[in-house]
C-alpha atoms as a PDB file:
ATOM      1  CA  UNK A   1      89.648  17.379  17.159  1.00  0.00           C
ATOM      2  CA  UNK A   2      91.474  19.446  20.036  1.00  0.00           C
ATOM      3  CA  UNK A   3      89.975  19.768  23.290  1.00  0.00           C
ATOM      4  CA  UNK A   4      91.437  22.024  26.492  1.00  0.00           C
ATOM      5  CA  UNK A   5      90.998  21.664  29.897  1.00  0.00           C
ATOM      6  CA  UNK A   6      91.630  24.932  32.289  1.00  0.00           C
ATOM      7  CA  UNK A   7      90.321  24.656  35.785  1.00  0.00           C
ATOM      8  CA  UNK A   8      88.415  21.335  35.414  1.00  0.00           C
ATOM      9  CA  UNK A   9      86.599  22.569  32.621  1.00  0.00           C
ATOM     10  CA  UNK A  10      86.266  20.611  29.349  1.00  0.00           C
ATOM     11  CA  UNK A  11      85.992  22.692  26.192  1.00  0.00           C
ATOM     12  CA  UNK A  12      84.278  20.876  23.479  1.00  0.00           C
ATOM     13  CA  UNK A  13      85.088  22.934  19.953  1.00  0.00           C
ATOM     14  CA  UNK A  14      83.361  22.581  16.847  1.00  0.00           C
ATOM     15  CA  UNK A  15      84.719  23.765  13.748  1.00  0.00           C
ATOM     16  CA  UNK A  16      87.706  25.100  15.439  1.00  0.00           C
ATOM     17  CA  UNK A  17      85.552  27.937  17.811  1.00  0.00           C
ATOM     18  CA  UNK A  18      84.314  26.328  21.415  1.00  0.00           C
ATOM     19  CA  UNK A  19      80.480  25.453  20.815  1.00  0.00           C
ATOM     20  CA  UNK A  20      79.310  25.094  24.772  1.00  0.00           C
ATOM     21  CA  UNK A  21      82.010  24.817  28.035  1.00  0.00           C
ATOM     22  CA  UNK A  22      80.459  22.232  30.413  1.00  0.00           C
ATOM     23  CA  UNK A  23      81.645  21.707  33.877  1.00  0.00           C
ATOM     24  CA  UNK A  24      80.747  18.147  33.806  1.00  0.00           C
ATOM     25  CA  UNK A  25      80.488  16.338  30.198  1.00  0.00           C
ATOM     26  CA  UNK A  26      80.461  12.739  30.404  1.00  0.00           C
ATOM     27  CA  UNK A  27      82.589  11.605  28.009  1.00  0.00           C
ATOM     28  CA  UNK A  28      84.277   7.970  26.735  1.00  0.00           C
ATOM     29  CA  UNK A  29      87.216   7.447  25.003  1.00  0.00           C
ATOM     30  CA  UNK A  30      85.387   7.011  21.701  1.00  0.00           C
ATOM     31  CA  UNK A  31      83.646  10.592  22.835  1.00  0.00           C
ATOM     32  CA  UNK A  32      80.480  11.929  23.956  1.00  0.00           C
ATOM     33  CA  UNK A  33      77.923   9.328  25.498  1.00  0.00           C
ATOM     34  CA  UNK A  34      74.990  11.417  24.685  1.00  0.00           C
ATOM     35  CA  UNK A  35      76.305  13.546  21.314  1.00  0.00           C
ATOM     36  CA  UNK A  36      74.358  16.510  20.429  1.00  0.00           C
ATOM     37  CA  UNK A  37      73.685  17.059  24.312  1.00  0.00           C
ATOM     38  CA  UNK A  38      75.934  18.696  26.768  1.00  0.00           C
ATOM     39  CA  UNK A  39      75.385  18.895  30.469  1.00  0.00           C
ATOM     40  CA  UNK A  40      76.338  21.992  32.434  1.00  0.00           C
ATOM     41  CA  UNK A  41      76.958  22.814  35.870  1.00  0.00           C
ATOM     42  CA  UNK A  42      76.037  26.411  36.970  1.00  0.00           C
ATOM     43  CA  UNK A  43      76.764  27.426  40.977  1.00  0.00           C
ATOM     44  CA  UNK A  44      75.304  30.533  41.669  1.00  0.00           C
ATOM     45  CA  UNK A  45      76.322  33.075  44.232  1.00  0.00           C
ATOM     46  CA  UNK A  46      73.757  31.543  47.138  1.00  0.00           C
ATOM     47  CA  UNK A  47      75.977  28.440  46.688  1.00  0.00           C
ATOM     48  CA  UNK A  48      72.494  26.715  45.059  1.00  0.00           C
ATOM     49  CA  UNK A  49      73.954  23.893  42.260  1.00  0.00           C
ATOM     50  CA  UNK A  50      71.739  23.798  39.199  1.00  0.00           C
ATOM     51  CA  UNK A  51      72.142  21.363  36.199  1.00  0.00           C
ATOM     52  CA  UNK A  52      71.354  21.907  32.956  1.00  0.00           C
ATOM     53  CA  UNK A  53      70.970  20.300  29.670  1.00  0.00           C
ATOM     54  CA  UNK A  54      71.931  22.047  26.183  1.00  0.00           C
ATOM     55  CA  UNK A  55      71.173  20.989  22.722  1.00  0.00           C
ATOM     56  CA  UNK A  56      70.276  22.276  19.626  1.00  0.00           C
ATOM     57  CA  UNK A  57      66.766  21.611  18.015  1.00  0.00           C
ATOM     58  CA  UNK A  58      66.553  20.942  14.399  1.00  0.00           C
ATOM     59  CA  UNK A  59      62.887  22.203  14.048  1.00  0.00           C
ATOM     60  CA  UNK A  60      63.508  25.151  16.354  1.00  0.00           C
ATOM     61  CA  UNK A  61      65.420  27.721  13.918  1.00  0.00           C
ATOM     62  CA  UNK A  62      66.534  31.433  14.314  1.00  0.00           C
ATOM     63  CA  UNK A  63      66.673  34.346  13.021  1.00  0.00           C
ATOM     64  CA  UNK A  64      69.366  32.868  10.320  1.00  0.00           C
ATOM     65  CA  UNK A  65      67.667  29.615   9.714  1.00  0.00           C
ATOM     66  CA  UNK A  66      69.943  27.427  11.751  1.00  0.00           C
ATOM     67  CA  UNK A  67      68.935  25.309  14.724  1.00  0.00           C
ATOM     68  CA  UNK A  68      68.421  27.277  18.168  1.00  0.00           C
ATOM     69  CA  UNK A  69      70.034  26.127  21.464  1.00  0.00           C
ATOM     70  CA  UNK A  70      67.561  25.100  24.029  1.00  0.00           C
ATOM     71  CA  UNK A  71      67.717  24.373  27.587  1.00  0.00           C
ATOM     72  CA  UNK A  72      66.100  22.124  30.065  1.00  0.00           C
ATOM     73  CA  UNK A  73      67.121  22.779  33.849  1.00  0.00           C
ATOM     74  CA  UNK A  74      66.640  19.713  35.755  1.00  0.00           C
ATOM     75  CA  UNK A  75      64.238  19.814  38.636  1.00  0.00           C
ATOM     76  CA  UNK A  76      65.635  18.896  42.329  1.00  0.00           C
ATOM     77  CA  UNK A  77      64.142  14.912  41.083  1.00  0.00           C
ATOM     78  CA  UNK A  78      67.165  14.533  39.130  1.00  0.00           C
ATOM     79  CA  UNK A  79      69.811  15.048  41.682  1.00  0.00           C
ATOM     80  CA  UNK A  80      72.245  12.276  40.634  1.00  0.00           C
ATOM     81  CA  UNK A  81      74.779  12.073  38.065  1.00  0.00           C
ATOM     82  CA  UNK A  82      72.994   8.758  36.777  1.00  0.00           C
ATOM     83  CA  UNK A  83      69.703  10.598  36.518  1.00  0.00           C
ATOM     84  CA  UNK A  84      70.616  13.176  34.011  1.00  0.00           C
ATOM     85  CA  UNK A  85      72.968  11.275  32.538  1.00  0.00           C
ATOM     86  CA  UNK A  86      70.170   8.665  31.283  1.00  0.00           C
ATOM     87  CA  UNK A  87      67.882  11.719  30.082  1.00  0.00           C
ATOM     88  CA  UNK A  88      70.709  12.936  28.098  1.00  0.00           C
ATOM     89  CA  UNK A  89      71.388  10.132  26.553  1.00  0.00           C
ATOM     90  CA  UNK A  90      67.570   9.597  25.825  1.00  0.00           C
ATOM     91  CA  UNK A  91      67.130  13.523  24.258  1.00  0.00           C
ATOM     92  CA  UNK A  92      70.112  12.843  22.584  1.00  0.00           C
ATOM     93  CA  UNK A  93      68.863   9.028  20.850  1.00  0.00           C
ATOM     94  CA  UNK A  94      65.235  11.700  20.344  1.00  0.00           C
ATOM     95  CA  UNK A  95      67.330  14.245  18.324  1.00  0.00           C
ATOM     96  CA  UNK A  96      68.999  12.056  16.213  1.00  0.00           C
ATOM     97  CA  UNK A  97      65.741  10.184  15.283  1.00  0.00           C
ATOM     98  CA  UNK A  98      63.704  13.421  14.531  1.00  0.00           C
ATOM     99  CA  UNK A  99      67.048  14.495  12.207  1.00  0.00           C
ATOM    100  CA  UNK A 100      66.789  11.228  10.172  1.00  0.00           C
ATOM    101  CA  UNK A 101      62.744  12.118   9.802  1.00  0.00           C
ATOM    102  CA  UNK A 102      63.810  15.934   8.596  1.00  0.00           C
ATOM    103  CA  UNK A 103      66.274  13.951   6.341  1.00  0.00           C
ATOM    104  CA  UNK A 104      63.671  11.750   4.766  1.00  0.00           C
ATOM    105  CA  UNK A 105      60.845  14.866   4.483  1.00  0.00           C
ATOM    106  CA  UNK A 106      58.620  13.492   7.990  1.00  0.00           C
ATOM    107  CA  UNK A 107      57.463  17.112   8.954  1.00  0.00           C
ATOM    108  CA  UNK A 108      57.481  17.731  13.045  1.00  0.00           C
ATOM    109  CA  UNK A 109      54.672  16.373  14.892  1.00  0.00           C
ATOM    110  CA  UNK A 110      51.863  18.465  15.735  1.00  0.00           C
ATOM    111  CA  UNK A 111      51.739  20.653  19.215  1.00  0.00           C
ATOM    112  CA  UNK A 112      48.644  18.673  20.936  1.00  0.00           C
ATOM    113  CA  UNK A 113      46.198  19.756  23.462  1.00  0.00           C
ATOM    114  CA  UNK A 114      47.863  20.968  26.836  1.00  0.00           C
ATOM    115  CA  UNK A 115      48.265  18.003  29.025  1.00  0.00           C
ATOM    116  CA  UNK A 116      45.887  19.391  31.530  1.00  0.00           C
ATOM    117  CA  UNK A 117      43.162  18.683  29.289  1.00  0.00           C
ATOM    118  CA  UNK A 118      44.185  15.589  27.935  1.00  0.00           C
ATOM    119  CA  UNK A 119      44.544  14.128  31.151  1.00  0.00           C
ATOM    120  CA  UNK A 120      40.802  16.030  32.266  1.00  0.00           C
ATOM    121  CA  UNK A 121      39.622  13.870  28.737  1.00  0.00           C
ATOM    122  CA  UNK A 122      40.886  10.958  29.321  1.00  0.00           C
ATOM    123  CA  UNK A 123      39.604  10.361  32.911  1.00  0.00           C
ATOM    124  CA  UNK A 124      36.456  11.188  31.572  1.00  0.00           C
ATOM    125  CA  UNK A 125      36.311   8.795  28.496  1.00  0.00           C
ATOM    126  CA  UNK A 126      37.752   6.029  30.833  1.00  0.00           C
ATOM    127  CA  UNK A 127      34.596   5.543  32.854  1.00  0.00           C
ATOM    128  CA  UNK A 128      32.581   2.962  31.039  1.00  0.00           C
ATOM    129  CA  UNK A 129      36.015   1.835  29.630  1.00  0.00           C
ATOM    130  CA  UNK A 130      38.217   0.922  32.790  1.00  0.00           C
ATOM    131  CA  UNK A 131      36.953  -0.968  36.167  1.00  0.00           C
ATOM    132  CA  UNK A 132      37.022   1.723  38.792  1.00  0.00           C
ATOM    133  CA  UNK A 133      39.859   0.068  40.840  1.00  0.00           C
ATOM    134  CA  UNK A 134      41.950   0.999  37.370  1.00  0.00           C
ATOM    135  CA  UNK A 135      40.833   4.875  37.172  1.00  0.00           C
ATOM    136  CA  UNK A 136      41.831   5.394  40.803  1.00  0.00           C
ATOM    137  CA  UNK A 137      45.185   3.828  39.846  1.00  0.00           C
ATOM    138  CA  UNK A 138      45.705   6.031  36.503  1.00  0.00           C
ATOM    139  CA  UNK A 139      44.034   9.031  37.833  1.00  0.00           C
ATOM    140  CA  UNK A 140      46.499   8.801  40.693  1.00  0.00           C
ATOM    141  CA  UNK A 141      49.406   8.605  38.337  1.00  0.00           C
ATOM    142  CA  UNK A 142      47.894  11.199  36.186  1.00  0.00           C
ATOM    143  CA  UNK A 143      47.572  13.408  39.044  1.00  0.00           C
ATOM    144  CA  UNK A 144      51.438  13.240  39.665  1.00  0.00           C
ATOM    145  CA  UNK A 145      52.170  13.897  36.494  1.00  0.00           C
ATOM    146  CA  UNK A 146      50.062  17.262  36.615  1.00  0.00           C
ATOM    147  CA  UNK A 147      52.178  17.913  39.115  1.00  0.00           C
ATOM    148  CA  UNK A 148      55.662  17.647  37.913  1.00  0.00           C
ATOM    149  CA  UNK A 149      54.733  18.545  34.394  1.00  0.00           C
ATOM    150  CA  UNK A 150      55.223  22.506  34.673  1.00  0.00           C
ATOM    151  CA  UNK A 151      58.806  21.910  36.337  1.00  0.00           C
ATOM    152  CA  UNK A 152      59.791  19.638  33.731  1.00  0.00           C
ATOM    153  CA  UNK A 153      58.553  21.856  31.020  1.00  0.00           C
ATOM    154  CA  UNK A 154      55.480  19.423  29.904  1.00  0.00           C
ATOM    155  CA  UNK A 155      53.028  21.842  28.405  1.00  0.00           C
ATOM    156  CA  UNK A 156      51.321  19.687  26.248  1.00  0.00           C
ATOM    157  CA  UNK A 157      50.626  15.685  25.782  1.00  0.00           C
ATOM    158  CA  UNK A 158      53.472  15.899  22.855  1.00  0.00           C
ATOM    159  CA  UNK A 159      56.189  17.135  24.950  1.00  0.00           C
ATOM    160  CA  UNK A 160      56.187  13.990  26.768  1.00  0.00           C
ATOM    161  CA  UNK A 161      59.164  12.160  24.887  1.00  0.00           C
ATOM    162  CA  UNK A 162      61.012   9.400  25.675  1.00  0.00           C
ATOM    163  CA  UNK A 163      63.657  11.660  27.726  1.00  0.00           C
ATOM    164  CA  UNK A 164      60.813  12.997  29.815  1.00  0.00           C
ATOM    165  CA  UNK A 165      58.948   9.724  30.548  1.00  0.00           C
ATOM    166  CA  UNK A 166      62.356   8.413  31.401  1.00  0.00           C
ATOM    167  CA  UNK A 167      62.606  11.567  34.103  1.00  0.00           C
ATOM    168  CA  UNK A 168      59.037  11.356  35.040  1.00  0.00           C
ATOM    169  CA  UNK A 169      59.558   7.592  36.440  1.00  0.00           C
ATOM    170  CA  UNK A 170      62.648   8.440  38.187  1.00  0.00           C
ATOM    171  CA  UNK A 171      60.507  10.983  40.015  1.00  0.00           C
ATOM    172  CA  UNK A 172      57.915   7.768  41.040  1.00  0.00           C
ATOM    173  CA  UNK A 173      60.535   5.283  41.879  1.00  0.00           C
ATOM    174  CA  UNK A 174      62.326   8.603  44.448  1.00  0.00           C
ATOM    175  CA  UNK A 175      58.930   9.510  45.514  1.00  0.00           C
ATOM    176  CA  UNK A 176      58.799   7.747  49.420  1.00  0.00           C
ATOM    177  CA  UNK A 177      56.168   5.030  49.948  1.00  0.00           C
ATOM    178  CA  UNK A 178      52.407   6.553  50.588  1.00  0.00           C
ATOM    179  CA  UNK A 179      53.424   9.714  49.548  1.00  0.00           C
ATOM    180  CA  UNK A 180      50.298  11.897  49.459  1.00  0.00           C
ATOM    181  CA  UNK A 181      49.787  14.082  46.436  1.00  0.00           C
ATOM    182  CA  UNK A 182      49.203  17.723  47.052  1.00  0.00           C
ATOM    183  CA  UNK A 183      49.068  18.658  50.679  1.00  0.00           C
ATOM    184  CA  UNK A 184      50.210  17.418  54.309  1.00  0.00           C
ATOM    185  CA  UNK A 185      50.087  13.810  54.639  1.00  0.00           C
ATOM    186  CA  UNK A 186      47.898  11.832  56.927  1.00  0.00           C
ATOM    187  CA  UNK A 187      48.696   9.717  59.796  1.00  0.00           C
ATOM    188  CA  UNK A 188      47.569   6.967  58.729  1.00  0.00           C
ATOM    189  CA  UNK A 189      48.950   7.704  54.923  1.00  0.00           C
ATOM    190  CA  UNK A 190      52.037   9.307  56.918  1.00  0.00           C
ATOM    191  CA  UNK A 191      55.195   9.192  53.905  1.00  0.00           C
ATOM    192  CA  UNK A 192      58.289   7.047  54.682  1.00  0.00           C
ATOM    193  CA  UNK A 193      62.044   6.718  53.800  1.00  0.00           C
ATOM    194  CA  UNK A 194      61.158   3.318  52.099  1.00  0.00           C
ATOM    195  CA  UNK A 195      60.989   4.073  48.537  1.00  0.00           C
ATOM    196  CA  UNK A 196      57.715   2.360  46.289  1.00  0.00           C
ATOM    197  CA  UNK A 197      57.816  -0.779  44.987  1.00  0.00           C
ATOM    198  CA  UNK A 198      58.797  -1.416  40.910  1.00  0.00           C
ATOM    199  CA  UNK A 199      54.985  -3.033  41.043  1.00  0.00           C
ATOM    200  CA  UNK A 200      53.626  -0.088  41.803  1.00  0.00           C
ATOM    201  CA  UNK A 201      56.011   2.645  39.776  1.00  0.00           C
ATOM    202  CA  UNK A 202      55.121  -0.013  36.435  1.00  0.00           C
ATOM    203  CA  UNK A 203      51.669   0.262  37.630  1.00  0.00           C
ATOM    204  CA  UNK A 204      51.383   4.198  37.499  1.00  0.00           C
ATOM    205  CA  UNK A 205      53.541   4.271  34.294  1.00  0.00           C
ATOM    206  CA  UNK A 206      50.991   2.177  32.159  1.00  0.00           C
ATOM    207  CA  UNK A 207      48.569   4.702  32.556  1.00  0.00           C
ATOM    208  CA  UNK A 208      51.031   7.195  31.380  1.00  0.00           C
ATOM    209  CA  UNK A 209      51.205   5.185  28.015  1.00  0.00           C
ATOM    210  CA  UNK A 210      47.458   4.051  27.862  1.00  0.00           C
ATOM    211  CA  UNK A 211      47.080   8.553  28.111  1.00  0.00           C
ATOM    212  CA  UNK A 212      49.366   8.840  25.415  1.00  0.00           C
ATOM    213  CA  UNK A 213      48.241   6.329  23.322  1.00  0.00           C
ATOM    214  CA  UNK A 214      44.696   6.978  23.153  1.00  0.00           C
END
């Protein structure tokens, strides 16, 4: 396969027509790290740098039947290279999974409830379940991820893949230490440059899964 390069710009061609131009692709010698998902730079006129992720869906068709390309624009918690580097590799290890399930006849999963409310349900069913100690923990970590779910496109419980956990704990671990959720901080809960500890991040991540699993 024949790939160009004008201006810094890799061209990546598929079936001899240029499928997507990226600015910044990461790419091996064997080729593409994350295949199926291209990263793209986009500078607009303000001089504001925006990254973006481009794929195409295999249960999201057009007009013609074929897959349609969809975006994800990565919120400011993904400002590395590393960052969005590991959520592209994790969409891309989700496509190819869901293809080998439209391959063996595994129809898509079901929407589910909007996370709002699963999260609301949850909290609820959990008293009588979970010590209190616990609920303050997961409905802290619950409450974070109300927050950051309509910037990372998370409408429901079900769009919470492996990609977008991955994102939603690099937003805990860059979150500073006693960061306050909605609102100024306190003095005495005042946020610092120290970022939180693994123990804690691990802690507000199980009950992420314990949400999804229930």
């Amino acid at each position: 396969m024949h790939r160009t390069k004008i201006g810094g710009v890799q061209d990546i061609p598929t079936g001899g027509m240029v499928l997507l131009r990226a600015a910044r692709v990461n790419l091996t010698r064997a080729g593409v790290r994350h295949p199926g998902v291209v990263l793209r730079k986009r500078v607009r006129p303000n001089g504001l740098v925006r990254y973006r992720a481009c794929w195409f869906d295999p249960d999201v068709l057009n007009g013609d039947g074929m897959p349609k390309e969809c975006t994800f624009t990565f919120p400011h918690t993904h400002g590395t290279s590393e960052a969005r580097k590991a959520w592209a590799v994790a969409k891309s290890r989700e496509l190819a999974h869901r293809k080998a399930d439209r391959a063996a006849g595994i129809a898509a999963p079901s929407p589910g409830e909007p996370i709002g409310a699963a999260i609301d349900d949850f909290l609820r069913n959990a008293e009588g379940r979970l010590s209190k100690r616990t609920r303050e923990v997961y409905a802290s970590a619950l409450g974070r991820l109300r927050d950051w779910a309509p910037g990372a496109q998370v409408a429901r419980a079900t769009d919470l893949t492996k990609a977008r956990l991955a994102a939603f704990k690099d937003h805990l671990v860059n979150l500073p230490r006693n960061a306050k959720r909605g609102g100024p901080v306190t003095r005495r809960g005042a946020a610092t440059r120290e970022l939180r500890s693994p123990v804690s991040v691990n802690t507000e991540m199980r009950g992420i899964k314990t949400l999804l699993n229930e």
